[in-house]
C-alpha atoms as a PDB file:
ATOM      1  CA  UNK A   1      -1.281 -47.884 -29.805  1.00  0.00           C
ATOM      2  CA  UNK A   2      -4.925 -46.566 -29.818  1.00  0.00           C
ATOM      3  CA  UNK A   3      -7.624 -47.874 -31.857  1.00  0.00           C
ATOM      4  CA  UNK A   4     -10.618 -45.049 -32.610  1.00  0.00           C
ATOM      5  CA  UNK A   5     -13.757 -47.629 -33.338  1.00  0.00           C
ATOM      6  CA  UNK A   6     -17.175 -46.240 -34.074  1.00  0.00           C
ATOM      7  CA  UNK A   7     -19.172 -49.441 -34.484  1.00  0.00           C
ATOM      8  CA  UNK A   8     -18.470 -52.661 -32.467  1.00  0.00           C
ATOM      9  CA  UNK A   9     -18.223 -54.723 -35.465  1.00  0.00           C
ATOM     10  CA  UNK A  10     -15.969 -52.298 -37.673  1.00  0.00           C
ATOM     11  CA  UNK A  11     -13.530 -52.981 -35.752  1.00  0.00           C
ATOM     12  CA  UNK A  12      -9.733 -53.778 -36.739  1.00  0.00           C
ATOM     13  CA  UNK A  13     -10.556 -57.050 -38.141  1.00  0.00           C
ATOM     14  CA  UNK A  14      -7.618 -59.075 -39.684  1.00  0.00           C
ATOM     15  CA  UNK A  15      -5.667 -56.521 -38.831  1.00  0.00           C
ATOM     16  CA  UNK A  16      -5.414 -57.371 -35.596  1.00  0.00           C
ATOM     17  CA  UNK A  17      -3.472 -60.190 -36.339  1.00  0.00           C
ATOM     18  CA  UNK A  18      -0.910 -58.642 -38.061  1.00  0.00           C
ATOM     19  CA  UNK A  19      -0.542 -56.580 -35.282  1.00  0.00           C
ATOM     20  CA  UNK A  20      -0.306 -59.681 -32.579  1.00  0.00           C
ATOM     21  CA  UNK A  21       2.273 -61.121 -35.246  1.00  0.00           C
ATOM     22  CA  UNK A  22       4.247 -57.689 -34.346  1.00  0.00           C
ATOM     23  CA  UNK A  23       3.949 -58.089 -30.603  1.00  0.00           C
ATOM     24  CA  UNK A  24       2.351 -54.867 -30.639  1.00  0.00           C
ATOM     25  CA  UNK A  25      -0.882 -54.472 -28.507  1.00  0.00           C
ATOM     26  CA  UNK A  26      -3.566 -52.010 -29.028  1.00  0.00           C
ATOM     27  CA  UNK A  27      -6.533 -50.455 -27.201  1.00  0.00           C
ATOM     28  CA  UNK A  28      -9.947 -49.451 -28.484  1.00  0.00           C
ATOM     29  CA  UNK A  29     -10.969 -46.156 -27.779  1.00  0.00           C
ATOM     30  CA  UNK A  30     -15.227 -45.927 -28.711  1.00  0.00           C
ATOM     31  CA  UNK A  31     -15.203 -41.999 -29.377  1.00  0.00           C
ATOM     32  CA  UNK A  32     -18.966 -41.603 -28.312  1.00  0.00           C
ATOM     33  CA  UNK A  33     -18.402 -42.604 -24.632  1.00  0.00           C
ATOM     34  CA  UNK A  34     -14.836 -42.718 -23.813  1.00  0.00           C
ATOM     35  CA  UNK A  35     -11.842 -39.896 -24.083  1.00  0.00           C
ATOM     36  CA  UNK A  36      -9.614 -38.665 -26.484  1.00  0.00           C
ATOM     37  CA  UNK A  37      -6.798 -37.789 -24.317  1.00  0.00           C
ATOM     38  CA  UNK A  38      -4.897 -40.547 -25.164  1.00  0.00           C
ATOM     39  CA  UNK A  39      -5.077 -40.634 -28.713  1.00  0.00           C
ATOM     40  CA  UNK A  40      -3.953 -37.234 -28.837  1.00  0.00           C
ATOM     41  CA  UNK A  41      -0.064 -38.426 -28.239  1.00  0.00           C
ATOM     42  CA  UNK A  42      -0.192 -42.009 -28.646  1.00  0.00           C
ATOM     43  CA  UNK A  43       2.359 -43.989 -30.484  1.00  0.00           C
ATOM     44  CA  UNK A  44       0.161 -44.820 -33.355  1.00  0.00           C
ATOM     45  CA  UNK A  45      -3.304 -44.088 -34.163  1.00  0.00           C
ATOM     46  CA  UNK A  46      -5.960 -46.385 -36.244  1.00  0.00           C
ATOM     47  CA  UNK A  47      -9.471 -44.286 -37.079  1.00  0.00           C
ATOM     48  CA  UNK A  48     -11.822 -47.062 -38.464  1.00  0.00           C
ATOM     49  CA  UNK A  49     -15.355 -46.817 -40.011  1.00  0.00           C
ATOM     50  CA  UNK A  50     -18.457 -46.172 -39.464  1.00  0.00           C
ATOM     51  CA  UNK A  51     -22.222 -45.806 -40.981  1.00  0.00           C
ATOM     52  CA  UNK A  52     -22.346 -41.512 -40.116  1.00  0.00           C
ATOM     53  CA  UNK A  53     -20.325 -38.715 -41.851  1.00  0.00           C
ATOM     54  CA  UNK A  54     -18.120 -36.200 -41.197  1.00  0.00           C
ATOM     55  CA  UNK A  55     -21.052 -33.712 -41.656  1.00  0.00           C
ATOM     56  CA  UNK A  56     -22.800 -35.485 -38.803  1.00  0.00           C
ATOM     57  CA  UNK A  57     -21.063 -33.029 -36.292  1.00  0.00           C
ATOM     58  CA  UNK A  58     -24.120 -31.411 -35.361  1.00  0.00           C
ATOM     59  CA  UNK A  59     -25.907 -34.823 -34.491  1.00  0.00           C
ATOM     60  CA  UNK A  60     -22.453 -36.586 -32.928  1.00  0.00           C
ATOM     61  CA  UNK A  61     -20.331 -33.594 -31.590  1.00  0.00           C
ATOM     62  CA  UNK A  62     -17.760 -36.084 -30.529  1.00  0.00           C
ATOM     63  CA  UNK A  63     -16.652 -35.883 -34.131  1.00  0.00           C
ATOM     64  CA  UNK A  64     -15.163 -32.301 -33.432  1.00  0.00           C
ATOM     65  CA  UNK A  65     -12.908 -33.993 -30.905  1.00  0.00           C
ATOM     66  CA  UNK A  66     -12.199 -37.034 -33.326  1.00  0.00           C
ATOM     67  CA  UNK A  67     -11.332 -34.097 -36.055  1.00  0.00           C
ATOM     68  CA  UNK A  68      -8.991 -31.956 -33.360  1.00  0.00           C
ATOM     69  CA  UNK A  69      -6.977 -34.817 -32.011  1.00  0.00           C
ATOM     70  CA  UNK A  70      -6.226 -35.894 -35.794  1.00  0.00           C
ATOM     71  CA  UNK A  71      -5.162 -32.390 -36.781  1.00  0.00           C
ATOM     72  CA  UNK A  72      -2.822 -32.017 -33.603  1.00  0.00           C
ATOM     73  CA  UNK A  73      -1.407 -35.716 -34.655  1.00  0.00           C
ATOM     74  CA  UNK A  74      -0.868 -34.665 -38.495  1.00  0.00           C
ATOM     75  CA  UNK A  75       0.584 -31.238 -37.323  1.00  0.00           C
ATOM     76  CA  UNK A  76       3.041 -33.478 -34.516  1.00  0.00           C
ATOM     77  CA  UNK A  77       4.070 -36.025 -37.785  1.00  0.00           C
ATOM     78  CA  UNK A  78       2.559 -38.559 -35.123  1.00  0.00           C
ATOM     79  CA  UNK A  79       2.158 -41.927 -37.477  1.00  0.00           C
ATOM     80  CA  UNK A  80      -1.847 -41.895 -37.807  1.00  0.00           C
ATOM     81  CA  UNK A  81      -3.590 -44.320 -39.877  1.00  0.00           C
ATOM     82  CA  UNK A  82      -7.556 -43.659 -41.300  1.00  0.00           C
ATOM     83  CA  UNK A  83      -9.873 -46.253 -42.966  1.00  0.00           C
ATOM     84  CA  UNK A  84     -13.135 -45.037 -44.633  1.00  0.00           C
ATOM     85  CA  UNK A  85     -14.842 -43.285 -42.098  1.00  0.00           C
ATOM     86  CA  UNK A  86     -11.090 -42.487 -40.856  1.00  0.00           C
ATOM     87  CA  UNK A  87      -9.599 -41.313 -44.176  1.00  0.00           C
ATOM     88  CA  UNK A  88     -12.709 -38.987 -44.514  1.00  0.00           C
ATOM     89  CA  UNK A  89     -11.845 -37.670 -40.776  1.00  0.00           C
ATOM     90  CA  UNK A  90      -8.182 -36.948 -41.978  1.00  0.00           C
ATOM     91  CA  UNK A  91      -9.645 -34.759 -44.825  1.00  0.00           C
ATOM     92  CA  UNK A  92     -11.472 -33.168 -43.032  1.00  0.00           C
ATOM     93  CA  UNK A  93      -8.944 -32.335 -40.226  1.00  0.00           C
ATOM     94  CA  UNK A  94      -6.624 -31.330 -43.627  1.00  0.00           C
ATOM     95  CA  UNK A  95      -9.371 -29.118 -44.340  1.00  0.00           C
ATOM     96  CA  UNK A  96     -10.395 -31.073 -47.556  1.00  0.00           C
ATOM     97  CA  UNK A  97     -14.320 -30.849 -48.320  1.00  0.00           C
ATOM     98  CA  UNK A  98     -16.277 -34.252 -48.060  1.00  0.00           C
ATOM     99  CA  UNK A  99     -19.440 -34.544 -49.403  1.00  0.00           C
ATOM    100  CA  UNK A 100     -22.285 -37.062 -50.614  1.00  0.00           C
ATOM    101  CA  UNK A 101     -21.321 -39.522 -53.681  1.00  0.00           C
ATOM    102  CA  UNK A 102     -23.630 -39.351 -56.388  1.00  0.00           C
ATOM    103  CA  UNK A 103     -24.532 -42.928 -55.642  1.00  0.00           C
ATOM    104  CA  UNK A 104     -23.367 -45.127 -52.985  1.00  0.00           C
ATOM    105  CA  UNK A 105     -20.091 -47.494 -53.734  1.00  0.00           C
ATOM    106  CA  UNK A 106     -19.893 -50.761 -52.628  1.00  0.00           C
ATOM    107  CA  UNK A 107     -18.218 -54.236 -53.091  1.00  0.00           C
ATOM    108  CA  UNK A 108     -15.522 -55.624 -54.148  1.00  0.00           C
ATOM    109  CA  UNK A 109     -13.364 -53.579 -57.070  1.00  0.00           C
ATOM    110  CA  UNK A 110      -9.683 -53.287 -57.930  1.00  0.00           C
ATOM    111  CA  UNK A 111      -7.586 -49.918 -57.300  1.00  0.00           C
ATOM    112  CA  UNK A 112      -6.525 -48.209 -60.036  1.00  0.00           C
ATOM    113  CA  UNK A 113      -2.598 -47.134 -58.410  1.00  0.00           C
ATOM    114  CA  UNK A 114      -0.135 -44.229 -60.033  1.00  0.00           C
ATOM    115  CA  UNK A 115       3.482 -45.205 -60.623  1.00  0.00           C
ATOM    116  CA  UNK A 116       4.182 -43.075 -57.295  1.00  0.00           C
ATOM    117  CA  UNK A 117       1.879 -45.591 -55.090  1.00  0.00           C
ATOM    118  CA  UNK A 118       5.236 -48.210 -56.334  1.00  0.00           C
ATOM    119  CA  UNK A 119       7.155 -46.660 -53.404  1.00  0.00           C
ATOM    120  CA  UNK A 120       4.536 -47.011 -50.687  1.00  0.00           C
ATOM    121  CA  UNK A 121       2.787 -49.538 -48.861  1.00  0.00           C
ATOM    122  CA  UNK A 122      -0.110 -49.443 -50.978  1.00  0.00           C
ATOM    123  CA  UNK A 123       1.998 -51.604 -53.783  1.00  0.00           C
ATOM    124  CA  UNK A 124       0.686 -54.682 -52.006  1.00  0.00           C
ATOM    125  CA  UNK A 125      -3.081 -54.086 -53.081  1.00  0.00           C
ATOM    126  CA  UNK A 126      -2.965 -55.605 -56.059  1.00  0.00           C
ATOM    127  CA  UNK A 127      -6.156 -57.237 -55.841  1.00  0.00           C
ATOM    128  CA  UNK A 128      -9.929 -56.340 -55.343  1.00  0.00           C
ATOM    129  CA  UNK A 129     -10.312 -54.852 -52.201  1.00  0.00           C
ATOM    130  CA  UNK A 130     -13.758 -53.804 -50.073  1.00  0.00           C
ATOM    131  CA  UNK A 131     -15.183 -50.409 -50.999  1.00  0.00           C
ATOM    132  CA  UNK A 132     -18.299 -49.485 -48.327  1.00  0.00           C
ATOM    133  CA  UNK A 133     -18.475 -45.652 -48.704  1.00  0.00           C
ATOM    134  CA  UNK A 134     -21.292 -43.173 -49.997  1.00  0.00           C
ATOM    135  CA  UNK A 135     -19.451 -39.990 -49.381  1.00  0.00           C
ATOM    136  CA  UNK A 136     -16.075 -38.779 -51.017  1.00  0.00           C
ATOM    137  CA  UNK A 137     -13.617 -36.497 -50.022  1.00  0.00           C
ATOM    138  CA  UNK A 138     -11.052 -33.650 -52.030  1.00  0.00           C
ATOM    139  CA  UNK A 139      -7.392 -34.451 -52.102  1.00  0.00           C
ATOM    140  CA  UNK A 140      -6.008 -32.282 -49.123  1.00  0.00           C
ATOM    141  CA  UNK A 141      -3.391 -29.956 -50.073  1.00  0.00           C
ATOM    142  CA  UNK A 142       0.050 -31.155 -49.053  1.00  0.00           C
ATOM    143  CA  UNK A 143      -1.491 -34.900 -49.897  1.00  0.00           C
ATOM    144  CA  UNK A 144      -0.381 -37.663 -52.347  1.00  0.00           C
ATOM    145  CA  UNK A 145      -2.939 -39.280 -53.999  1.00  0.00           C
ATOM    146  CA  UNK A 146      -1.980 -42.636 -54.165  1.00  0.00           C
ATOM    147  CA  UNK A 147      -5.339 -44.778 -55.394  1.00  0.00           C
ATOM    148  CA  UNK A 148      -8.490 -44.187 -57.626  1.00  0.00           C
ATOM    149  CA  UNK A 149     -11.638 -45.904 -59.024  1.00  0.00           C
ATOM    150  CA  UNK A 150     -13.643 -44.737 -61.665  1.00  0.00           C
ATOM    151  CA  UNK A 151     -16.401 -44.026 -58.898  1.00  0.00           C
ATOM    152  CA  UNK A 152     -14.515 -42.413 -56.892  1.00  0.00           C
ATOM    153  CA  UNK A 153     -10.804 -40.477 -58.147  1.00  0.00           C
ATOM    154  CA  UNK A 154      -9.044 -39.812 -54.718  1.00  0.00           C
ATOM    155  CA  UNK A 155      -9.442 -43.329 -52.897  1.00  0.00           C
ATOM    156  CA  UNK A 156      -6.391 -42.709 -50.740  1.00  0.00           C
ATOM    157  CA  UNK A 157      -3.343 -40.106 -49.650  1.00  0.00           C
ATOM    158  CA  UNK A 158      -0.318 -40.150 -47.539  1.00  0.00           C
ATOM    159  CA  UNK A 159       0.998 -37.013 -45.614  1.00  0.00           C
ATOM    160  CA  UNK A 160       5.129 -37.811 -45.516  1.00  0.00           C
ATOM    161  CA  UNK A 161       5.530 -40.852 -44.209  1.00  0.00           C
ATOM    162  CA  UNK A 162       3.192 -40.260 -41.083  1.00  0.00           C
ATOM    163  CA  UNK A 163      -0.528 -40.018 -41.714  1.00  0.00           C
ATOM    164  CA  UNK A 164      -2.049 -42.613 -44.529  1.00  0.00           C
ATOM    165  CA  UNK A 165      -5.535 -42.173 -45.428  1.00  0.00           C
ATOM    166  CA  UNK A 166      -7.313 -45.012 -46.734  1.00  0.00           C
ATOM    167  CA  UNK A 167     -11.453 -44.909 -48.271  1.00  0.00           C
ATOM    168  CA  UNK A 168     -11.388 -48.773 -48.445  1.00  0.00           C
ATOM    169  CA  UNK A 169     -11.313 -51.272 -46.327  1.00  0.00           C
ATOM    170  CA  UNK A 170      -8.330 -53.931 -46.655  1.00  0.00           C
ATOM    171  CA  UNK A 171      -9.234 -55.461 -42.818  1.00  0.00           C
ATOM    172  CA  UNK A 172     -12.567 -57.493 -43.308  1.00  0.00           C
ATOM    173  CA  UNK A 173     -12.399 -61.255 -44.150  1.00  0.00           C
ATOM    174  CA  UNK A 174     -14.856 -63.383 -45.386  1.00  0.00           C
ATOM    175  CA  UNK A 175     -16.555 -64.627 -41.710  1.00  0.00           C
ATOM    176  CA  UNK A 176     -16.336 -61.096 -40.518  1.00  0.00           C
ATOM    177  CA  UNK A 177     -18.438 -59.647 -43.285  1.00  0.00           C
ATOM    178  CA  UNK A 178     -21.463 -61.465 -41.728  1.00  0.00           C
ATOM    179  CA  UNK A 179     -21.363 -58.926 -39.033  1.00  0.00           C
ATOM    180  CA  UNK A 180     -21.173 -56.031 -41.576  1.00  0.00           C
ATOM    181  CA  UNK A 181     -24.074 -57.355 -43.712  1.00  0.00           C
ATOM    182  CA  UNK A 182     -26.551 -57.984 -40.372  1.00  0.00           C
ATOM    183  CA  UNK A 183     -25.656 -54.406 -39.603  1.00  0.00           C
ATOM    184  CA  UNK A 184     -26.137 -52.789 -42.492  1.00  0.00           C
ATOM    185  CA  UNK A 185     -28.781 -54.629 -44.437  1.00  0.00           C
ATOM    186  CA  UNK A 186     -31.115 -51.485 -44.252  1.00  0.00           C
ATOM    187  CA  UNK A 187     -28.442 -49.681 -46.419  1.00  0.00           C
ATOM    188  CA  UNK A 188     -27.909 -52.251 -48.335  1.00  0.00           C
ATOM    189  CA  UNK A 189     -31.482 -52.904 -49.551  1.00  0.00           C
ATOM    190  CA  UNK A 190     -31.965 -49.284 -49.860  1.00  0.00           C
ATOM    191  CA  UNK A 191     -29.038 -49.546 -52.504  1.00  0.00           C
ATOM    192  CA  UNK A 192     -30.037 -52.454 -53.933  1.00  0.00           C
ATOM    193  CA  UNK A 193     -27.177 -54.161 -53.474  1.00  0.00           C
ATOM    194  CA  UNK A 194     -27.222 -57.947 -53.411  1.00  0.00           C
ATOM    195  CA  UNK A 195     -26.146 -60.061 -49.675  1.00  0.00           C
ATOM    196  CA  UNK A 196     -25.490 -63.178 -52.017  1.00  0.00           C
ATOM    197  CA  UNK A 197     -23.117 -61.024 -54.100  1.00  0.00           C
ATOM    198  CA  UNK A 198     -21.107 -59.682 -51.413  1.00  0.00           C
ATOM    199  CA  UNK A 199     -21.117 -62.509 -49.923  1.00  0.00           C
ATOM    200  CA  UNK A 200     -19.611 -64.682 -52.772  1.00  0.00           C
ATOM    201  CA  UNK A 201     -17.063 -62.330 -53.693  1.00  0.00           C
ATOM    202  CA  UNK A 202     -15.981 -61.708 -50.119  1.00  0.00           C
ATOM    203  CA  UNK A 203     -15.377 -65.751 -50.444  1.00  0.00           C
ATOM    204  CA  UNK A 204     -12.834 -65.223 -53.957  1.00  0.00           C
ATOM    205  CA  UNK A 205     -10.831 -62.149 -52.845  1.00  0.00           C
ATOM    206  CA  UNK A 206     -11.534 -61.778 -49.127  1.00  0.00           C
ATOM    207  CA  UNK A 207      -8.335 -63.645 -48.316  1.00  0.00           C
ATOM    208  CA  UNK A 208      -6.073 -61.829 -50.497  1.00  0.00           C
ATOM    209  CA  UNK A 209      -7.621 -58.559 -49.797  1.00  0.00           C
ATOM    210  CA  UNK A 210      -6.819 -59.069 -45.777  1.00  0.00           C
ATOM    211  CA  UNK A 211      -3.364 -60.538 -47.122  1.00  0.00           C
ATOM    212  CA  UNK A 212      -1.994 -57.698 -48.517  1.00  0.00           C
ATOM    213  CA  UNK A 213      -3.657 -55.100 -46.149  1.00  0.00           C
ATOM    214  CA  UNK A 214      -1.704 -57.106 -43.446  1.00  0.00           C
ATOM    215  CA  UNK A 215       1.579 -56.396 -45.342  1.00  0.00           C
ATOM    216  CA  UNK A 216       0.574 -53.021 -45.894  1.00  0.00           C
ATOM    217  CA  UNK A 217      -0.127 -52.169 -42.335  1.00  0.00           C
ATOM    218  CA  UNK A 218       3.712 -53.625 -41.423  1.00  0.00           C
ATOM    219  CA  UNK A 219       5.156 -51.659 -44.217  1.00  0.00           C
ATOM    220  CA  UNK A 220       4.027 -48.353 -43.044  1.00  0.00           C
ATOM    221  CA  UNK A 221       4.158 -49.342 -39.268  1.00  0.00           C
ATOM    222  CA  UNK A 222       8.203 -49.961 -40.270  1.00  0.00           C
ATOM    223  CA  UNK A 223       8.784 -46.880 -42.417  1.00  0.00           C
ATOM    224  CA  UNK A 224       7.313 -44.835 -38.924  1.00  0.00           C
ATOM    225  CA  UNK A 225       9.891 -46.905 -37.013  1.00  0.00           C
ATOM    226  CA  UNK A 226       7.110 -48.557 -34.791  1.00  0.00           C
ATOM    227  CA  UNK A 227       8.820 -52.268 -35.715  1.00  0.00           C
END
C-alpha cells in the first residue's frame, strides 16, 4: 500500500491505526522528491492533503505525475482513495474542473448525505467532521455524489467500488491538529478563523470524527477485497 503525502504533518493520521489494526503496512511516497513508479500499480493508493492546488502545476510540475498515475489507477479499477487535496487530484484526473471557493471553508460541520451514501462507507459519518479546503471541484462524469454542505454541494464521489474521493478530512484527532494549526496559522489569520475555536471543537467531535473515518476506511478497504 502507498501513501502519496504532500506535507509532513498531513499525513495519514488516525488512520494509520486502523490500518495497523488490519495488519496492513503502508509506505509514504513525498511526490516532490521521490517516484511515482510504485504508486502507479500498487495494491491501494491513499492521496492526502496539502496547502497548494491542483492549478499549481505550473509552480509544482510533480502534480502532472500525481494527476497521470491517478488516471492510469481509475482507468485499471485499482482501489484508490483521495482526501482533500487528493479528492481534488481525482477530479482533476476525471477531468472535472476545480477552482477557487468563494471563501475559504473550514472547521468542524456535519455532511449533509443522499439516501444513496446508505449503501457506502460514508454511512458511518454521522457526525461533524474536519473541512480545511478553499477550492471546490465539479462532480466528474461517471461519479456518485455521495456528500454536500451548504458551502460546498459535491463534498465527495465514488467511481464503482474502486476510487473514493473525499474533500474532508475524517483522519485528524484532537493532538494532531496542533501540528495543522502551527502550520497553517498564516491561512488561518488571513481567514479569520479562530485557533481557540478549532481547537475546542476538535476536543467535542475529534474522537468521533477519527471513529467513524476508521470504520469507513475498513469498509471500503473490504468491499475492494484488500481485508
Amino acid at each position: 500500500m502507498q501513501v502519496i503525502r504532500h506535507l509532513c504533518f498531513e499525513g495519514l493520521g488516525t488512520l494509520a491505526h486502523e490500518l495497523d489494526r488490519l495488519g496492513l503496512a503502508f509506505d509514504y511516497l513525498d511526490p516532490p522528491n521521490d517516484a511515482l513508479r510504485n504508486a502507479s500499480d500498487a495494491k491501494v493508493l491513499i492521496v492526502m492533503g496539502g496547502p497548494i492546488s491542483v492549478n499549481d502545476d505550473v509552480r509544482f510540475p510533480f502534480l502532472e505525475d500525481v494527476v497521470d498515475t491517478i488516471r492510469h489507477r481509475i482507468d485499471s479499477r485499482l482501489p484508490t482513495l483521495g482526501i482533500c487535496l487528493g479528492a481534488q487530484l481525482i477530479a482533476r484526473a476525471m477531468g472535472a474542473n476545480v477552482r477557487p471557493m468563494a471563501a475559504p471553508e473550514i472547521g468542524w460541520q456535519a455532511l449533509t448525505l443522499p439516501s444513496r451514501a446508505g449503501s457506502s462507507p460514508l454511512r458511518h459519518l454521522a457526525t461533524p467532521v474536519l473541512h480545511w479546503h478553499g477550492e471546490a471541484f465539479d462532480l466528474p462524469r461517471g461519479a456518485q455524489a455521495l456528500a454536500s454542505t451548504a458551502a460546498c454541494p459535491n463534498q465527495a464521489f465514488a467511481v464503482g467500488d474502486h476510487t473514493l474521493a473525499l474533500q474532508f478530512h475524517v483522519e485528524v484527532s484532537a493532538a494532531q491538529l496542533e501540528h495543522w494549526l502551527v502550520g497553517h496559522i498564516h491561512e488561518l489569520d488571513h481567514c479569520g478563523v479562530g485557533v481557540e475555536t478549532l481547537r475546542d471543537d476538535a476536543r467535542r467531535f475529534a474522537g468521533g470524527c477519527t471513529t467513524r473515518g476508521g470504520h469507513l476506511l475498513s469498509e471500503w478497504l473490504v468491499g475492494n477485497g484488500i481485508v
